[in-house]
Each structure stands twice: as structure tokens, then as C-alpha cells.
N, C-alpha and C. Protein backbone atom coordinates (compact mmCIF):
# COMPACT_ATOMS: atom_id res chain seq x y z
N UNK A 1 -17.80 19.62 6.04
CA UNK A 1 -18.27 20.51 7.05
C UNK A 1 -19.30 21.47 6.48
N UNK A 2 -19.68 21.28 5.38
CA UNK A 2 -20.22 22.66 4.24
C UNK A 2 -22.05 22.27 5.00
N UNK A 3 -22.05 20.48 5.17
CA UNK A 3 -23.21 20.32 5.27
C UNK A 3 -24.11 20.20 7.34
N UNK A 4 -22.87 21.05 7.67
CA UNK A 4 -23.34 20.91 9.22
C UNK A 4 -23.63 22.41 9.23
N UNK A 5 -24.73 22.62 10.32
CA UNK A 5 -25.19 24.46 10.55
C UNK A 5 -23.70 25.02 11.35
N UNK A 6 -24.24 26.26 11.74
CA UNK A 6 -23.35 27.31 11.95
C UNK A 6 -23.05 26.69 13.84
N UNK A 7 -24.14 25.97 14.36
CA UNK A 7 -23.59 25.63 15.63
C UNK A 7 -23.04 24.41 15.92
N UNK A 8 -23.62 23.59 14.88
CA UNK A 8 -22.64 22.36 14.75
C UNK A 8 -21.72 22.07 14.38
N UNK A 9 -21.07 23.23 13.55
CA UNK A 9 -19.38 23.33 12.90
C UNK A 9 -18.82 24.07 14.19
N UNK A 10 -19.15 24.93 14.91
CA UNK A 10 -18.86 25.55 15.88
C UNK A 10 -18.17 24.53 17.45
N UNK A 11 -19.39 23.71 17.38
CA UNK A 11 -18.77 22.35 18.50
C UNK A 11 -17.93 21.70 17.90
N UNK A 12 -18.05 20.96 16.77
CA UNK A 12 -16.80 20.31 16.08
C UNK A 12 -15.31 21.02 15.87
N UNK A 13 -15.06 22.46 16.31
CA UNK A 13 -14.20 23.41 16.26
C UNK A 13 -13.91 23.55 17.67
N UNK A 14 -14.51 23.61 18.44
CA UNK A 14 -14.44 23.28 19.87
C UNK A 14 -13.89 22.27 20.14
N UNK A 15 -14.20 21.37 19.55
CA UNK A 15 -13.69 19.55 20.16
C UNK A 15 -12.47 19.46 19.50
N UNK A 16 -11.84 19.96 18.50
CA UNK A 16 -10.81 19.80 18.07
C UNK A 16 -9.93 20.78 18.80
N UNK A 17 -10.23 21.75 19.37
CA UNK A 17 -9.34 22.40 19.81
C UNK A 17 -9.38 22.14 21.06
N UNK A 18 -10.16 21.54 21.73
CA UNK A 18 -10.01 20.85 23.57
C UNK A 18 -8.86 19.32 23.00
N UNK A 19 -8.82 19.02 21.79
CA UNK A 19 -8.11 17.74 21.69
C UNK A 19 -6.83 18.38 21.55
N UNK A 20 -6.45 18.87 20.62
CA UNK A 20 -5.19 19.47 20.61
C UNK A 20 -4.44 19.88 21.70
N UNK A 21 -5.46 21.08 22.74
CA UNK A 21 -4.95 21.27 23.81
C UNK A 21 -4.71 20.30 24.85
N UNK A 22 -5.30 19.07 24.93
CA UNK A 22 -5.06 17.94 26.05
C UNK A 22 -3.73 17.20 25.56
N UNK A 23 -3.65 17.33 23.83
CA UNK A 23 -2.17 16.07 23.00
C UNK A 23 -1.45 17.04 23.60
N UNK A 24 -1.28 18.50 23.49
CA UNK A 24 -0.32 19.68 24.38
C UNK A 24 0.44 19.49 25.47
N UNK A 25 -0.94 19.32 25.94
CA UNK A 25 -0.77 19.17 27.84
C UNK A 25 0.16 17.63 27.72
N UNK A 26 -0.35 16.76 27.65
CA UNK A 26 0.38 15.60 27.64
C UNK A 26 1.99 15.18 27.28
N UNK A 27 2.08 16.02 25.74
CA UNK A 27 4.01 16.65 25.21
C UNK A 27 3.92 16.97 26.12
N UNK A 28 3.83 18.03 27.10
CA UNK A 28 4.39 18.64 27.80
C UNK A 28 4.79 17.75 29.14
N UNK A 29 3.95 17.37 29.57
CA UNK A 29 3.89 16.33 30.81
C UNK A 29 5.27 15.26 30.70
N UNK A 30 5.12 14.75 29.77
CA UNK A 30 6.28 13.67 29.47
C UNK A 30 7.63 14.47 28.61
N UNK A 31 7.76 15.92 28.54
CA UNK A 31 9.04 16.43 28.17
C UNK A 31 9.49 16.73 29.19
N UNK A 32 8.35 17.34 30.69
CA UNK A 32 9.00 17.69 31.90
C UNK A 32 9.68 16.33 32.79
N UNK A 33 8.61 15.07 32.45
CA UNK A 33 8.92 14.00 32.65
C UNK A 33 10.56 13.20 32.42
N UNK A 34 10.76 13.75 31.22
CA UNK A 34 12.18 12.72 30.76
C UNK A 34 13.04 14.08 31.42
N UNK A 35 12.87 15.06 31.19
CA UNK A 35 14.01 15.68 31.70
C UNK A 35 13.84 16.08 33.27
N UNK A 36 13.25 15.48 34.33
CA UNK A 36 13.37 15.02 35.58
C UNK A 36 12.97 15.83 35.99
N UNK A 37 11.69 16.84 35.99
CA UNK A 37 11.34 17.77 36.58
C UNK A 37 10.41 17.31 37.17
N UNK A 38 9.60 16.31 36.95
CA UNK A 38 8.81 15.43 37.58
C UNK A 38 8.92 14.79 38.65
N UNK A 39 9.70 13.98 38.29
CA UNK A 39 10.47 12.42 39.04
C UNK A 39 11.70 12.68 38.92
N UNK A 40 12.52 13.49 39.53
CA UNK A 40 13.91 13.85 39.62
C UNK A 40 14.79 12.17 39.58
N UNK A 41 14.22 11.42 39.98
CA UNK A 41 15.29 9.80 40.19
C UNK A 41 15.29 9.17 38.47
N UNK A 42 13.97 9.85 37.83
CA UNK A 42 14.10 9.19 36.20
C UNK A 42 15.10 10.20 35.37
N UNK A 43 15.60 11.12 35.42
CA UNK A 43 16.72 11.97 34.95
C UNK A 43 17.97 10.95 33.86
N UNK A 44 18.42 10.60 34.69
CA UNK A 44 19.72 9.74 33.81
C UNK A 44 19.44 8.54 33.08
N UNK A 45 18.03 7.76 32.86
CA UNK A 45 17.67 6.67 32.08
C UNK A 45 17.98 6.59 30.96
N UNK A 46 18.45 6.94 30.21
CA UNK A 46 18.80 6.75 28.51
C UNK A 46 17.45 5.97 27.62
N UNK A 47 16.94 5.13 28.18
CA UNK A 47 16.14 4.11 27.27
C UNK A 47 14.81 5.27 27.69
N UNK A 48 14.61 5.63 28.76
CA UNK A 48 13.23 6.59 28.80
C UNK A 48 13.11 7.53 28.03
N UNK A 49 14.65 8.01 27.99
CA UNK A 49 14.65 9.65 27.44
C UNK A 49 14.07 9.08 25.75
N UNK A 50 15.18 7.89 25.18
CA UNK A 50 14.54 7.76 23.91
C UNK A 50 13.15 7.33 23.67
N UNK A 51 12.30 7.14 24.46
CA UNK A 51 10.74 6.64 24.94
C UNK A 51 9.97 7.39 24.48
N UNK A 52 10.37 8.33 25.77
CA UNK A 52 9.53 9.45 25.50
C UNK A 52 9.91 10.52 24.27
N UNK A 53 10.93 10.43 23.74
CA UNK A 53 11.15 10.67 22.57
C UNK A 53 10.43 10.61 21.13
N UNK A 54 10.15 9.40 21.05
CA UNK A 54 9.10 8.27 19.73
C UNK A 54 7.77 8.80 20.61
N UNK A 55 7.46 8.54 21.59
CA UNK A 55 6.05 9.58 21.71
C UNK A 55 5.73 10.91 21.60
N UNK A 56 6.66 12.01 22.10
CA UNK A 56 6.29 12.97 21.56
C UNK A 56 6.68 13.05 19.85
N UNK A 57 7.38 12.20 19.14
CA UNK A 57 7.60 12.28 17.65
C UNK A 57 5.91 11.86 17.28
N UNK A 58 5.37 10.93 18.25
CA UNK A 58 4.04 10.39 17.69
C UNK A 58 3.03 11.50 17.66
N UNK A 59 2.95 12.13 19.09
CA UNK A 59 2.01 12.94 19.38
C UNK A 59 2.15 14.26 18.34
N UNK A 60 3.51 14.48 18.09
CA UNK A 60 2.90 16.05 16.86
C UNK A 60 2.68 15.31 15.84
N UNK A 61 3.13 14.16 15.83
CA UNK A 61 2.66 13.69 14.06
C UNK A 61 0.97 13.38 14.09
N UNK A 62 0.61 13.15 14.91
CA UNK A 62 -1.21 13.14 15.46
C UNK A 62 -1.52 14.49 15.31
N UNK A 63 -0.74 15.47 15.97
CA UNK A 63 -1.42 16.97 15.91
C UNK A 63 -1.51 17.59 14.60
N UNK A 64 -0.61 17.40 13.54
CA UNK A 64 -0.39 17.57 12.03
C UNK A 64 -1.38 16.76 11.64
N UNK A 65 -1.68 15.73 11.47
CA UNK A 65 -2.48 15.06 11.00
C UNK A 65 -3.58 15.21 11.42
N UNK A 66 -4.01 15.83 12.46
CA UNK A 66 -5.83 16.40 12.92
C UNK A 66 -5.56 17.40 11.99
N UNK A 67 -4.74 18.46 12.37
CA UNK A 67 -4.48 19.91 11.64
C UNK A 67 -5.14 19.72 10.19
N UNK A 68 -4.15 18.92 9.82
CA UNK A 68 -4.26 18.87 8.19
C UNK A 68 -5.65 18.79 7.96
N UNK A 69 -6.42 17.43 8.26
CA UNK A 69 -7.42 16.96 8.15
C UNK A 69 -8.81 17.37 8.40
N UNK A 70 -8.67 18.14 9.80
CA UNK A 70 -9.87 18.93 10.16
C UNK A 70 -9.89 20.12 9.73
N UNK A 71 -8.59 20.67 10.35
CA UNK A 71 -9.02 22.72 10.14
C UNK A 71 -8.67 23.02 8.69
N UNK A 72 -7.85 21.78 7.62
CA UNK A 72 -7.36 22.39 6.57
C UNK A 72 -8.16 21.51 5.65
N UNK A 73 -9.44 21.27 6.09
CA UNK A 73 -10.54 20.55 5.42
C UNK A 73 -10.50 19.40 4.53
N UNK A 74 -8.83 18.31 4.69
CA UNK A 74 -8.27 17.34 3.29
C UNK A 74 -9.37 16.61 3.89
N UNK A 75 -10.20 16.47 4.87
CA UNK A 75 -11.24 14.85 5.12
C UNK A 75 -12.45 14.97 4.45
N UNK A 76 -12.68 16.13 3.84
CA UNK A 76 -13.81 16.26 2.69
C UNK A 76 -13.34 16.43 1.79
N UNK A 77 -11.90 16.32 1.26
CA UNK A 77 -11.45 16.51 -0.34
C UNK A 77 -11.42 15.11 -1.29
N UNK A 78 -11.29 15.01 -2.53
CA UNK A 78 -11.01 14.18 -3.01
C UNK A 78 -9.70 13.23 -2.45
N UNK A 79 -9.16 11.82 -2.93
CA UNK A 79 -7.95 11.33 -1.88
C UNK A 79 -6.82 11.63 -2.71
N UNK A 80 -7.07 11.97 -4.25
CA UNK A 80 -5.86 12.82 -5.26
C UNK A 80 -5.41 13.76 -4.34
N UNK A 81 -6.10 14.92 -4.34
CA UNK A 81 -6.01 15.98 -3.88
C UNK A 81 -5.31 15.92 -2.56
N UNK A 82 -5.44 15.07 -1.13
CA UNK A 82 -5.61 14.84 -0.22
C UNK A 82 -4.01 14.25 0.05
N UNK A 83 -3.24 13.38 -1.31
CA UNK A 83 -2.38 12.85 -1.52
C UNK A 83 -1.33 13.31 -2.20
N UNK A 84 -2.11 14.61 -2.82
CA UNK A 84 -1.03 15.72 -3.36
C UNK A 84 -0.33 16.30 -2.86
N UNK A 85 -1.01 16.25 -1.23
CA UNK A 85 -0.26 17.66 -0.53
C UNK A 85 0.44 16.91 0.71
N UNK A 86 -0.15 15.23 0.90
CA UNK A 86 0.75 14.37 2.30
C UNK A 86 2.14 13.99 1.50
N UNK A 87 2.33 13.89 0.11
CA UNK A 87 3.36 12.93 -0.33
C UNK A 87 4.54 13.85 -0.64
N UNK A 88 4.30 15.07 -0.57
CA UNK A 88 5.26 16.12 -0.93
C UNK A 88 5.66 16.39 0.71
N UNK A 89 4.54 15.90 1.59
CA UNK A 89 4.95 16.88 2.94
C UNK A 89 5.82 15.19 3.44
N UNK A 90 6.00 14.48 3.37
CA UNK A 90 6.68 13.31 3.26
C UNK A 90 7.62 13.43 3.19
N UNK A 91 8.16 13.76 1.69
CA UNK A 91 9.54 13.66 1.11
C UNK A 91 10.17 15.47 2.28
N UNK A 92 9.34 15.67 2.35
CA UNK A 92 10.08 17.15 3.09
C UNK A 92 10.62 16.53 4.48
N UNK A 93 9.95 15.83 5.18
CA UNK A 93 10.30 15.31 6.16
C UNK A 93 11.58 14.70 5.95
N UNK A 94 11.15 13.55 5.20
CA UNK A 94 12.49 12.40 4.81
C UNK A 94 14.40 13.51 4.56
N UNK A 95 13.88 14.71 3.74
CA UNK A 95 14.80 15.98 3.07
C UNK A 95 15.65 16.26 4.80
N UNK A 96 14.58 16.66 5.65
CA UNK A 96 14.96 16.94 6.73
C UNK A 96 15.90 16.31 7.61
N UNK A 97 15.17 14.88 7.69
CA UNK A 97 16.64 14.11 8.00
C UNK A 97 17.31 13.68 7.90
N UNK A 98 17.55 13.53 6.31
CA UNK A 98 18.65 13.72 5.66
C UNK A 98 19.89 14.55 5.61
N UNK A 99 19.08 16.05 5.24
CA UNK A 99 20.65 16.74 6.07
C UNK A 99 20.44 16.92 7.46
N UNK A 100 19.69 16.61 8.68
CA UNK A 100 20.60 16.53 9.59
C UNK A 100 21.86 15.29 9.86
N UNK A 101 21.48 14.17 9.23
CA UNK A 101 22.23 13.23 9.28
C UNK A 101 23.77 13.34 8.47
N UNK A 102 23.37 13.97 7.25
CA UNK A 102 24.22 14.59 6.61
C UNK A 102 25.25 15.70 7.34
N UNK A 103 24.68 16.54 8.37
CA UNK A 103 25.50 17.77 8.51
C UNK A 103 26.53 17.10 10.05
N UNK A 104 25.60 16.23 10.64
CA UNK A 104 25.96 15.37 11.63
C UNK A 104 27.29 14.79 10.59
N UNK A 105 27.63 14.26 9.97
CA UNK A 105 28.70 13.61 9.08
C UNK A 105 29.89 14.80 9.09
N UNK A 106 29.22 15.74 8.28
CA UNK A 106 30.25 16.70 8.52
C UNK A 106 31.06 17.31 9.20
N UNK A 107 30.27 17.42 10.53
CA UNK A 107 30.61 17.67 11.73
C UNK A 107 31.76 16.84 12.09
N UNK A 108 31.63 15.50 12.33
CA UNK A 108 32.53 14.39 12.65
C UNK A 108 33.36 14.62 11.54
N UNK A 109 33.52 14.54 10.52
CA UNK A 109 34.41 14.67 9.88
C UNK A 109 35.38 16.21 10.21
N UNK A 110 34.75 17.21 10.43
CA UNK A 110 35.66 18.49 10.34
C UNK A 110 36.25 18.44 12.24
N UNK A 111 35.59 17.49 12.79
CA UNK A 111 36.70 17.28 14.52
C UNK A 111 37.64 16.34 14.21
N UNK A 112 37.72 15.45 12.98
CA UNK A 112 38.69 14.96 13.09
C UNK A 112 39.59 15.32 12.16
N UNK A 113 39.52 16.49 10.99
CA UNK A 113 40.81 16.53 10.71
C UNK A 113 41.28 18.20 11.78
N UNK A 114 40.43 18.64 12.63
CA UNK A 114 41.16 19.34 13.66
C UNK A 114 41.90 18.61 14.27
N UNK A 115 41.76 17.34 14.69
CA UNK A 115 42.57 16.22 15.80
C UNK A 115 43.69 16.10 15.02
N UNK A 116 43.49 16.09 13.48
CA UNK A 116 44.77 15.66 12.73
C UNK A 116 45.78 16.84 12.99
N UNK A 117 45.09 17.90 12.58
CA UNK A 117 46.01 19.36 12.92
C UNK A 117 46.29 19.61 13.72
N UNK A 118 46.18 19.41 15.42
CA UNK A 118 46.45 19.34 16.81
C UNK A 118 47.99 18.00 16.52
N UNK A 119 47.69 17.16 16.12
CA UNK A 119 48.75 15.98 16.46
C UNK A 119 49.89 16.73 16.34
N UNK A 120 51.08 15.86 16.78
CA UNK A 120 52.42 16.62 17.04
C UNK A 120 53.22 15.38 15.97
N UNK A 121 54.01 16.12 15.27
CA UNK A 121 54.98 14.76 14.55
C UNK A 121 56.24 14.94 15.30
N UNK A 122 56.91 13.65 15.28
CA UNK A 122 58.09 12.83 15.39
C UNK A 122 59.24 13.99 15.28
N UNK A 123 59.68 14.24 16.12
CA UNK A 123 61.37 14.51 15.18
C UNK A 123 61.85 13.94 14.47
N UNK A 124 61.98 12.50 14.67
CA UNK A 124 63.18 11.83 13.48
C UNK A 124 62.56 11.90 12.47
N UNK A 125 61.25 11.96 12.21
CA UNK A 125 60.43 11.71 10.83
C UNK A 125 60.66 13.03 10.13
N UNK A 126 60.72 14.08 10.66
CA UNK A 126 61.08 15.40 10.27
C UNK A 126 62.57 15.42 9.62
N UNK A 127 63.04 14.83 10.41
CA UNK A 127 64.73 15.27 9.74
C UNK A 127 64.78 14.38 9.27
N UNK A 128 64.09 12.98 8.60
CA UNK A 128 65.02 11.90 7.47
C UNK A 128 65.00 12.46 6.19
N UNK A 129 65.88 12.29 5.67
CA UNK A 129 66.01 12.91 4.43
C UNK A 129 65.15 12.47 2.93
N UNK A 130 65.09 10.87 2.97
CA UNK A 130 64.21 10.45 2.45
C UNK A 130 63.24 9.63 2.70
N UNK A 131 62.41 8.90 1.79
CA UNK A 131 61.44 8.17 2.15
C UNK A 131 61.85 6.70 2.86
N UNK A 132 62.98 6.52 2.30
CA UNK A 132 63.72 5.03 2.93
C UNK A 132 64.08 4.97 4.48
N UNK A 133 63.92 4.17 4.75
CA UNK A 133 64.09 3.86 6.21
C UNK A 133 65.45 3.96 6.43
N UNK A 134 66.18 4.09 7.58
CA UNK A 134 67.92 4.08 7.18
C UNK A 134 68.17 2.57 7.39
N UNK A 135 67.60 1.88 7.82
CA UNK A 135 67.69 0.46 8.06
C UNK A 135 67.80 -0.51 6.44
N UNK A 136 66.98 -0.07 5.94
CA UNK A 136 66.65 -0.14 4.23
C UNK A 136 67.79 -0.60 3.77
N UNK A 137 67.77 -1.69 3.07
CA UNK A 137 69.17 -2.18 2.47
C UNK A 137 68.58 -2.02 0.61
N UNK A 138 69.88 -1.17 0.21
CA UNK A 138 69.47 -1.15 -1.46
C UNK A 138 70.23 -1.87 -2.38
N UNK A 139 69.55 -2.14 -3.23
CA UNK A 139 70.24 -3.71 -4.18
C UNK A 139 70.56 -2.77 -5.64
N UNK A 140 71.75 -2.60 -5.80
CA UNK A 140 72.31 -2.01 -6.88
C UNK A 140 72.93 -2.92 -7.83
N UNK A 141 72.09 -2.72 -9.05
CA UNK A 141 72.32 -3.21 -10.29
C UNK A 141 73.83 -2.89 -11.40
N UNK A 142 74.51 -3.22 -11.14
CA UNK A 142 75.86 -2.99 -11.85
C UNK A 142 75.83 -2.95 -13.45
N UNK A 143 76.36 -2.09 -14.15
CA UNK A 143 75.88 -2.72 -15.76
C UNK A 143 77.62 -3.05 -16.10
N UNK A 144 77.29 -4.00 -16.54
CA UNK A 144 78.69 -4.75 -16.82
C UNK A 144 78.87 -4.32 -18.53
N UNK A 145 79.53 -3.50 -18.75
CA UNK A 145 79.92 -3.23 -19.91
C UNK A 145 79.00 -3.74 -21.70
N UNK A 146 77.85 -3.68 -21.16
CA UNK A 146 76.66 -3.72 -22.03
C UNK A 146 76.80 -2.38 -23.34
């Protein structure tokens, strides 16, 4: 951008920011969309909601990626440089859903040993005295004068 004048960096700053604002408008359109503010009859679809889901995941990953590229100037940097700063912002992502997937685990795990602590035990299991069943037949070894 070093080699465009002061009114031609000016439109190219313009056009990026009429693009951004239209990828905006559009998230927005299809978030009011899946959640039925639109088309009240598409509300309960399951397969739309995840649809439009992977598109708006697409559309900010487009808006980051103009971001990066235009206003944070990586499309005139070297591709080292350029690769220094996508491969770290990568693994941050990957970090991210990791522990949510992770904390999601936890979660399920800490409702079910509440379910365990809610359960009610047995009476009879309470009062047997030992581990043997009373049914349990025991085989006693006699020592014959050994």
C-alpha cells in the first residue's frame, strides 16, 4: 500500500470497509434467519440451524482473514513473516476447542457423579453384614491332624 497515493489508499480503505459491512449485514441476516425471526416456520430445523452455523463460522473466518491481510498489512509482508503470526493464531484456535471440548467432558462427568449422589441404596444391601451373599455356600477345609 506504501506505493498507492493518499487517494488511492483512501478508496481501497473504503472498499474494505463497505465489504466487511455487507459480510456483517449478511451474519446477521442468517443469525436472525436460523433463529426464526425471519421465517418463523424455519425455527425448529436442526440441520439449518447447523447450516447456518458453518457459514457464519465461514464468514468471520473471511472477516479475520481480510482484517489480517488488508488493514494489518501481512499481503505486502514477506510469507515468513506472514506465517509467523497465522500458525500461532491456528494453534490458538485449535487451544480453544480443545478446552471447550474438554470442559464439555467435565461437565458430563460432574452430572453424573451428582446422579450417583442423588441414587437411593437398597436396605438389604445396607444391613448385610458381609460381602457374601447369604445364599453363598462356604467350603471349609478341615485340617486333619497334620
Amino acid at each position: 500500500m506504501g506505493h498507492l497515493s493518499y487517494e488511492e489508499a483512501k478508496k481501497v480503505v473504503y472498499k474494505g470497509l463497505v465489504l466487511l459491512a455487507v459480510v456483517t449485514l449478511i451474519e446477521v441476516f442468517f443469525s436472525l434467519l436460523g433463529k426464526g425471526h425471519v421465517i418463523p416456520a424455519l425455527k425448529g430445523i436442526t440441520w439449518l440451524h447447523y447450516l447456518i452455523g458453518m457459514l457464519l463460522i465461514a464468514l468471520s473466518l473471511y472477516k479475520a482473514y481480510f482484517i489480517i491481510y488488508e488493514f494489518m498489512h501481512m499481503r505486502y509482508e514477506v510469507k515468513g513473516l506472514a506465517m509467523s503470526v497465522l500458525l500461532p493464531t491456528l494453534l490458538l484456535i485449535w487451544a480453544i476447542i480443545a478446552f471447550f471440548q474438554e470442559g464439555n467432558s467435565w461437565k458430563n462427568r460432574r452430572e453424573l457423579i451428582k446422579e450417583k449422589n442423588v441414587e437411593e441404596v437398597d436396605e438389604g444391601a445396607s444391613k448385610q453384614e458381609s460381602m457374601l451373599l447369604k445364599d453363598t455356600y462356604i467350603l471349609r477345609l478341615e485340617e486333619e491332624g497334620i
